[in-house]
Protein backbone atom coordinates (compact mmCIF):
# COMPACT_ATOMS: atom_id res chain seq x y z
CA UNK A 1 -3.49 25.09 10.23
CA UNK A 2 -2.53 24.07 6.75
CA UNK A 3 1.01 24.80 7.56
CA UNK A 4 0.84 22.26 10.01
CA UNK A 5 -0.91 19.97 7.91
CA UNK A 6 1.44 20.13 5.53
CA UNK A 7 4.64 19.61 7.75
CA UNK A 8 2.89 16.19 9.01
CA UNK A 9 2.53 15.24 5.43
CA UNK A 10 6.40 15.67 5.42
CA UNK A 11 7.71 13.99 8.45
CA UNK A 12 4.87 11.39 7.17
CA UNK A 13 6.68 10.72 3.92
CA UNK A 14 10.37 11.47 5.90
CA UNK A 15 9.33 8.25 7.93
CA UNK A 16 7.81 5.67 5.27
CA UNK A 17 11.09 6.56 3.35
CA UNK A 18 13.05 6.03 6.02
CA UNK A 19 11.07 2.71 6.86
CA UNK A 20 11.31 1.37 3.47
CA UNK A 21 14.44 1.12 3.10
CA UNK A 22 15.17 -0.62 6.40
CA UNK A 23 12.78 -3.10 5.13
CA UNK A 24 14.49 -3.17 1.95
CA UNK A 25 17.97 -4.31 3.47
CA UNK A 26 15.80 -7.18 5.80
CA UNK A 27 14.54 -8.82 2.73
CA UNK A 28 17.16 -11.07 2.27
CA UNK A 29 16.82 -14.99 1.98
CA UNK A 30 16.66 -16.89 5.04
CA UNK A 31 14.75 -14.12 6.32
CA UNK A 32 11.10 -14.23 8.20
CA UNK A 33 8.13 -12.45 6.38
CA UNK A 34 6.81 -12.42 9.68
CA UNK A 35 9.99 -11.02 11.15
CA UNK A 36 10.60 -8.10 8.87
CA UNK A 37 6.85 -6.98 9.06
CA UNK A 38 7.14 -6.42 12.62
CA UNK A 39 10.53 -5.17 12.62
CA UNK A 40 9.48 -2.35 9.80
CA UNK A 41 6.44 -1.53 11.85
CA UNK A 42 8.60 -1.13 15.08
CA UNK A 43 10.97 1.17 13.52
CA UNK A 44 8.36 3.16 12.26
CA UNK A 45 7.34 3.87 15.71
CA UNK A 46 10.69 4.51 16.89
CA UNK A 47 10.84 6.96 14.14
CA UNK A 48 7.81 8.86 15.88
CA UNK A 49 5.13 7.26 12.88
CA UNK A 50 1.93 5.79 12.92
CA UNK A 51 1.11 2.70 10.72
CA UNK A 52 -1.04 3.88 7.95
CA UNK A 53 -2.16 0.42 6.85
CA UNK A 54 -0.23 -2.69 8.01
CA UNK A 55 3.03 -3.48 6.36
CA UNK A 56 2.39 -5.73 3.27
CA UNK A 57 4.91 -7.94 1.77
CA UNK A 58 3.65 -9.03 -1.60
CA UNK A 59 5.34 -12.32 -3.72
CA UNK A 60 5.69 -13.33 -6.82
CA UNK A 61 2.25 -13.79 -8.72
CA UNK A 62 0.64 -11.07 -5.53
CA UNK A 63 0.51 -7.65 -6.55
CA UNK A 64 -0.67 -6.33 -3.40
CA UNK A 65 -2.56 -6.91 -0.04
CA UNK A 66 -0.35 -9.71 1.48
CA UNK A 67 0.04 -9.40 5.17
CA UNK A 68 1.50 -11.79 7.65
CA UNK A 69 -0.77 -13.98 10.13
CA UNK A 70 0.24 -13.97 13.54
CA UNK A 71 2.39 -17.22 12.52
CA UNK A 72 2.97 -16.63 8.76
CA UNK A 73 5.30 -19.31 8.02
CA UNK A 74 6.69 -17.84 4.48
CA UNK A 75 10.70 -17.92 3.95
CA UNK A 76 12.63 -15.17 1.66
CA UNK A 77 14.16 -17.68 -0.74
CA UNK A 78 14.07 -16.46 -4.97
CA UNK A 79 11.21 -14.34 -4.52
CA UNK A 80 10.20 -11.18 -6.10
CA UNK A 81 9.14 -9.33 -3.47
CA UNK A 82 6.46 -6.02 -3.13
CA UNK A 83 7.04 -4.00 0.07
CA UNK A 84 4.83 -1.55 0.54
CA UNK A 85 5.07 0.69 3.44
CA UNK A 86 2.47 3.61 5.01
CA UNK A 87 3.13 6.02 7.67
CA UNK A 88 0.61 8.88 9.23
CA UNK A 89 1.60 11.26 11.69
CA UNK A 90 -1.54 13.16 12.44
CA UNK A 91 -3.76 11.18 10.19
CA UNK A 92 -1.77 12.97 7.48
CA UNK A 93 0.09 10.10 5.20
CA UNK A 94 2.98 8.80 3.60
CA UNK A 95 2.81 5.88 1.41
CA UNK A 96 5.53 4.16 -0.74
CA UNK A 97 6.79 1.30 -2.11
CA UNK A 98 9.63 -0.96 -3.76
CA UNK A 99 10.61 -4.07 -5.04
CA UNK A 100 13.16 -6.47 -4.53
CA UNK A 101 14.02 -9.01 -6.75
CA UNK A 102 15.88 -12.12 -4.66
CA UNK A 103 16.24 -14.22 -7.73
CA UNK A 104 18.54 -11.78 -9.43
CA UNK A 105 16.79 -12.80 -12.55
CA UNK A 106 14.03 -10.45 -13.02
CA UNK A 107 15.91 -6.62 -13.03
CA UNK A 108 13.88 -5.84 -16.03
CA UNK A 109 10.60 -6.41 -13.97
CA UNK A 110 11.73 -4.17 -11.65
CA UNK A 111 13.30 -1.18 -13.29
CA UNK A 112 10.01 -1.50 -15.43
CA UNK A 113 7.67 0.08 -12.68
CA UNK A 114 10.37 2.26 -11.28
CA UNK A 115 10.79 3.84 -14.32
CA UNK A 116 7.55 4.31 -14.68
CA UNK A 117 7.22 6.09 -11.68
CA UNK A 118 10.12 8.34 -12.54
CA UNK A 119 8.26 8.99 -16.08
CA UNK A 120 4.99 9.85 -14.04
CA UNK A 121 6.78 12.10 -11.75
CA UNK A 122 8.55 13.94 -14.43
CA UNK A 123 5.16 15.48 -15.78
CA UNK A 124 3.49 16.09 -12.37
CA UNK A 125 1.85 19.81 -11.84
CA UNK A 126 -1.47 21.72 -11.68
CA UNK A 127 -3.56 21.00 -14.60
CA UNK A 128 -1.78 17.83 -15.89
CA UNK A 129 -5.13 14.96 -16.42
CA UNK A 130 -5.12 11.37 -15.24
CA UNK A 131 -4.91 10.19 -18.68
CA UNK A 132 -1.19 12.17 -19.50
CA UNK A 133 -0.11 10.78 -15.90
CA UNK A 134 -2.04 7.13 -17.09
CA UNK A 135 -0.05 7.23 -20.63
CA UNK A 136 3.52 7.85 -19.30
CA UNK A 137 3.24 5.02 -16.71
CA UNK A 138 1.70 2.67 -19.57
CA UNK A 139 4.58 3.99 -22.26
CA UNK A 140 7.48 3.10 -19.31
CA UNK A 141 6.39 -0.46 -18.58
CA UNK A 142 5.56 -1.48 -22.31
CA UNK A 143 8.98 0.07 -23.38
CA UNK A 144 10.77 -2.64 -21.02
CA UNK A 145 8.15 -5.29 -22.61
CA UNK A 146 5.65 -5.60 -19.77
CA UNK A 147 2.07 -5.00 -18.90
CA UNK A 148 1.19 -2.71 -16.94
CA UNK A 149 -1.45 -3.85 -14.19
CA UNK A 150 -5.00 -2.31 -15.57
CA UNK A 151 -7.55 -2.64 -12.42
CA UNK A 152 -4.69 -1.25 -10.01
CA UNK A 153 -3.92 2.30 -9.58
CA UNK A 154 -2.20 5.38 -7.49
CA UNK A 155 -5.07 7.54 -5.49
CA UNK A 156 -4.89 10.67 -3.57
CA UNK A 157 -4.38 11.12 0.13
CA UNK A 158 -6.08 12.86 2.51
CA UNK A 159 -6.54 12.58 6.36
CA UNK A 160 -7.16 9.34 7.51
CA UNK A 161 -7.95 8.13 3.98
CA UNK A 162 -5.77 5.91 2.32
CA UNK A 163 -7.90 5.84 -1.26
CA UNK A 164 -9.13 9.52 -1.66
CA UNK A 165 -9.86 10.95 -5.00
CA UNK A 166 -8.01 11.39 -7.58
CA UNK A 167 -7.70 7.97 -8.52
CA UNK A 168 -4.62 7.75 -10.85
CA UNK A 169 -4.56 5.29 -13.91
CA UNK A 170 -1.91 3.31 -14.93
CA UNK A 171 -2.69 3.39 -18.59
CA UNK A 172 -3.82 5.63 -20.83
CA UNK A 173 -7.23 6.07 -19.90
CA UNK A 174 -8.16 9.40 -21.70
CA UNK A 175 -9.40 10.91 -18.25
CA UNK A 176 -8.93 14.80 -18.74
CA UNK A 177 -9.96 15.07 -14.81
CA UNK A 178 -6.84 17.32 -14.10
CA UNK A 179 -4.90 17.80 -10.94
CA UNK A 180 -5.09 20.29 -8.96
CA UNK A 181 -2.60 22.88 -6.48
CA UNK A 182 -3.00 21.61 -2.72
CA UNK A 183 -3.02 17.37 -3.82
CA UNK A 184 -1.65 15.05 -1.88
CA UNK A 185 -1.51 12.00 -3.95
CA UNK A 186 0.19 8.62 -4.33
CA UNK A 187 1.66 7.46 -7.69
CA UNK A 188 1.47 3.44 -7.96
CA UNK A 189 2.82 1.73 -10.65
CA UNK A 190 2.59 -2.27 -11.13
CA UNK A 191 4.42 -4.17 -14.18
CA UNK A 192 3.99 -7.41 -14.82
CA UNK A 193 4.78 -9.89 -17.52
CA UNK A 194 1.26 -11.88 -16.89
CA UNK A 195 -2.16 -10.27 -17.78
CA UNK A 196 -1.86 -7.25 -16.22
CA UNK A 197 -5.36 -7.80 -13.99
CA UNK A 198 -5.66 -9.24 -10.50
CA UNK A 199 -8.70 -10.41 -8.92
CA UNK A 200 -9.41 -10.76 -4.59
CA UNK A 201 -8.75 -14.15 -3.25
CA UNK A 202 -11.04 -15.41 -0.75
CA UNK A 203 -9.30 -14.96 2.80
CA UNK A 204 -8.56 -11.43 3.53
CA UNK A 205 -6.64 -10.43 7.09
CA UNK A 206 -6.41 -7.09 6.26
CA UNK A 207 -10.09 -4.61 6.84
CA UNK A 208 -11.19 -1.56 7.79
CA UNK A 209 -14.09 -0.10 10.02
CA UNK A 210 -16.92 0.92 8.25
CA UNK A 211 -20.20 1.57 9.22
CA UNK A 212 -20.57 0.69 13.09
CA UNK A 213 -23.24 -1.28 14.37
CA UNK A 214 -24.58 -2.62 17.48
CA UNK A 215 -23.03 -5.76 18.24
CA UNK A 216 -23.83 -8.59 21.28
CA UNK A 217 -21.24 -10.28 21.87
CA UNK A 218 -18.86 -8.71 24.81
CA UNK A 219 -15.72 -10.31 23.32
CA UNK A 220 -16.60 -8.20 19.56
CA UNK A 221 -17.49 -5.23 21.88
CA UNK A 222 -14.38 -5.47 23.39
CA UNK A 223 -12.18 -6.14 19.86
CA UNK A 224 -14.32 -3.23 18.00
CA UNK A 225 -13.01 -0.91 20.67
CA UNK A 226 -9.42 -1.60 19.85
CA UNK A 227 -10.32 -1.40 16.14
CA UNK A 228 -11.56 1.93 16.87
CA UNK A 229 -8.50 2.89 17.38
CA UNK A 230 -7.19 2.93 13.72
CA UNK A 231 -9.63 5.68 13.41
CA UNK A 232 -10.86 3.99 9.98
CA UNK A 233 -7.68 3.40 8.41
CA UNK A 234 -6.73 -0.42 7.71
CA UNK A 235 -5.49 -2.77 10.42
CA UNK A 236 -5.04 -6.64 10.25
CA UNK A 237 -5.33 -9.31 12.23
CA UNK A 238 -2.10 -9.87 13.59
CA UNK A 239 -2.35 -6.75 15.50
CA UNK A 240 -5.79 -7.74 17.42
CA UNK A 241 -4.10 -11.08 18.09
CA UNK A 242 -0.94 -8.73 20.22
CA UNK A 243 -4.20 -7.87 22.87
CA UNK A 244 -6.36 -10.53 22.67
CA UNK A 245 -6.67 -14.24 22.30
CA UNK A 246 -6.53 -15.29 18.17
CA UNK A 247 -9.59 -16.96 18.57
CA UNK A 248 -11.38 -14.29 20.22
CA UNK A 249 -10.08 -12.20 17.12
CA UNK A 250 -11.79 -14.57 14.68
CA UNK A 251 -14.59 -14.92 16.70
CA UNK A 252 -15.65 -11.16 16.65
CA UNK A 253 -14.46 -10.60 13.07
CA UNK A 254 -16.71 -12.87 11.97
CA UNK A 255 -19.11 -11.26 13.58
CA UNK A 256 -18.82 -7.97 12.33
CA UNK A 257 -18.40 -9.17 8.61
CA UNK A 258 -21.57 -10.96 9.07
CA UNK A 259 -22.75 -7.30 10.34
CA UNK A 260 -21.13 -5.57 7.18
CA UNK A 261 -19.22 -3.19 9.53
CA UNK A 262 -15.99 -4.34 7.57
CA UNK A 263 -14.01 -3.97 4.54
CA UNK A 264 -11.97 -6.46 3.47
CA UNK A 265 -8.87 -6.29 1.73
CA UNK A 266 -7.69 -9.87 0.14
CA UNK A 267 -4.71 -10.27 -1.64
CA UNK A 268 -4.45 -9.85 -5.50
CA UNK A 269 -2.57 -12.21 -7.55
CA UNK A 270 -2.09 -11.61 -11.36
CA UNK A 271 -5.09 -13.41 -13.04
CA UNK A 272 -2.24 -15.31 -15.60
CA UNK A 273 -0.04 -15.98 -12.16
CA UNK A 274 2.73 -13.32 -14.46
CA UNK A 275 5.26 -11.94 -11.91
CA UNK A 276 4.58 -8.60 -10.81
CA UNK A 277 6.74 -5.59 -9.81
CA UNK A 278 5.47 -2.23 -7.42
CA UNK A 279 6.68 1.04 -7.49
CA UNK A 280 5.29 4.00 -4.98
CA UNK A 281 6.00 7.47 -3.62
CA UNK A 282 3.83 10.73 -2.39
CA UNK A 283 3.79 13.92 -3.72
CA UNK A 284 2.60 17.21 -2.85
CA UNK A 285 1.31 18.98 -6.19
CA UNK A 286 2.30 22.36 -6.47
CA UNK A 287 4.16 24.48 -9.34
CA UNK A 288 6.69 21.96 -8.74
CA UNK A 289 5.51 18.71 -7.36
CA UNK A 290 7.52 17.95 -4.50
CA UNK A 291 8.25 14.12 -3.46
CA UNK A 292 7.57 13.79 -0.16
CA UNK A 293 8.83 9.94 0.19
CA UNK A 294 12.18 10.45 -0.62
């Protein structure tokens, strides 16, 4: 059974690779948001995938968390770009990410968090803490004269769970919490050259199911069936809106955030507005950590 497991954690990771880079070469200007969401979500189900967590497509001042509406009007001009891609096959995931710089002026920014990445990969293994991992993301991003991003972080991955333990620092936070043989975990990197903490905006279209409740209203019966579904992973509104009316969509999310059945995930811009830059893959952690995003 853990065989198994462990071979959908692969073909997982084989996919959101493979996905990520599509997106990559769609991010050009001229193009869609919109447009190369749903085209990077369709080729992950061609490529036999599951969506994770929708396809986010973060700008700028956004770290993370931006999804398109059903009619996201946003245009690829000079951007810096976050694209951050999640597969499951199984309930077993793969979860990466890259950046791409449209301006051509902010290379720095970019290699800062990859590098970082590479620097946190290099020291990966049984028994290595949170802190070591923490330090050699925070050394990376400083070393290229950035900041790395202090109240985000990389997290473990488990079945159907997006944010399981460990959660992995991206500074040196002197956690000696260790990890350990069998850990599937995600390392995240952000670098940015504002104040290297986000906060939640108000309007989230991005949640996930929590605790279920009994609801009235046929229409949120009806849209909490669907959101079922997802099985507790995230899923956003632009989905609901492909099998029902938007306003129906509204209607019973509103509902069940009133209920508290929801979490919300809002995007998170830099508190200083600073440019930021994402780097992401998935690793199994063995004697030798093996990537499983690339």
């Amino acid at each position: 059974m853990q065989e198994k497991i462990s071979e959908d954690y692969k073909k997982a990771g084989n996919i959101a690779h493979q996905a990520l880079q599509y997106g990559k070469e769609l991010i050009r200007p001229g193009a869609k948001l919109l447009e190369v969401s749903e085209k990077v979500e369709k080729r992950i189900a061609e490529l036999g995938g599951e969506l994770a967590f929708p396809v986010q497509i973060s700008c700028d001042e956004i770290a993370a968390h931006y999804c398109a509406d059903p009619d996201d009007p946003l245009v690829f001009e000079k951007q810096v770009a976050c694209l951050d891609v999640g597969v499951h096959v199984n309930g077993a995931i793969g979860d990466n990410a890259l950046t791409v710089d449209l301006s051509r002026e902010h290379g720095d920014l970019v290699k800062a968090s990859r590098e970082a990445l590479e620097a946190a990969a290099e020291i990966l293994g049984p028994g290595v803490t949170l802190g070591k991992i923490g330090r050699a993301i925070q050394d990376a991003i400083e070393g290229r004269g950035f900041s790395p991003v202090r109240n985000l972080s990389g997290h473990g991955l488990d079945l159907y769970n997006i944010h399981a333990y460990p959660q992995i620092p991206n500074y040196d936070t002197a956690d000696d919490s260790i990890l350990e043989n069998g850990m599937f975990i995600a390392i995240e990197p952000f670098a940015t050259d504002g104040a290297g903490m986000i906060y939640e905006t108000e309007r989230a279209n991005i949640f996930s199911l929590g605790e279920k409740r009994p609801v009235r209203n046929p229409i949120t019966r009806q849209v909490l069936k669907e959101i079922e579904k997802y099985k507790g992973l995230p899923f956003t509104t632009r989905w609901l809106a492909r099998k029902f009316p938007l306003f129906r969509v509204r209607l019973a999310l509103r509902e069940m955030k009133q209920l508290e059945m929801l979490k919300e995930y809002p995007p998170l811009p830099d508190k200083n507005k600073g440019l930021v830059s994402q780097a992401e893959d998935s690793f199994y952690i063995s004697d030798e950590a093996e990537c499983l995003t690339k």
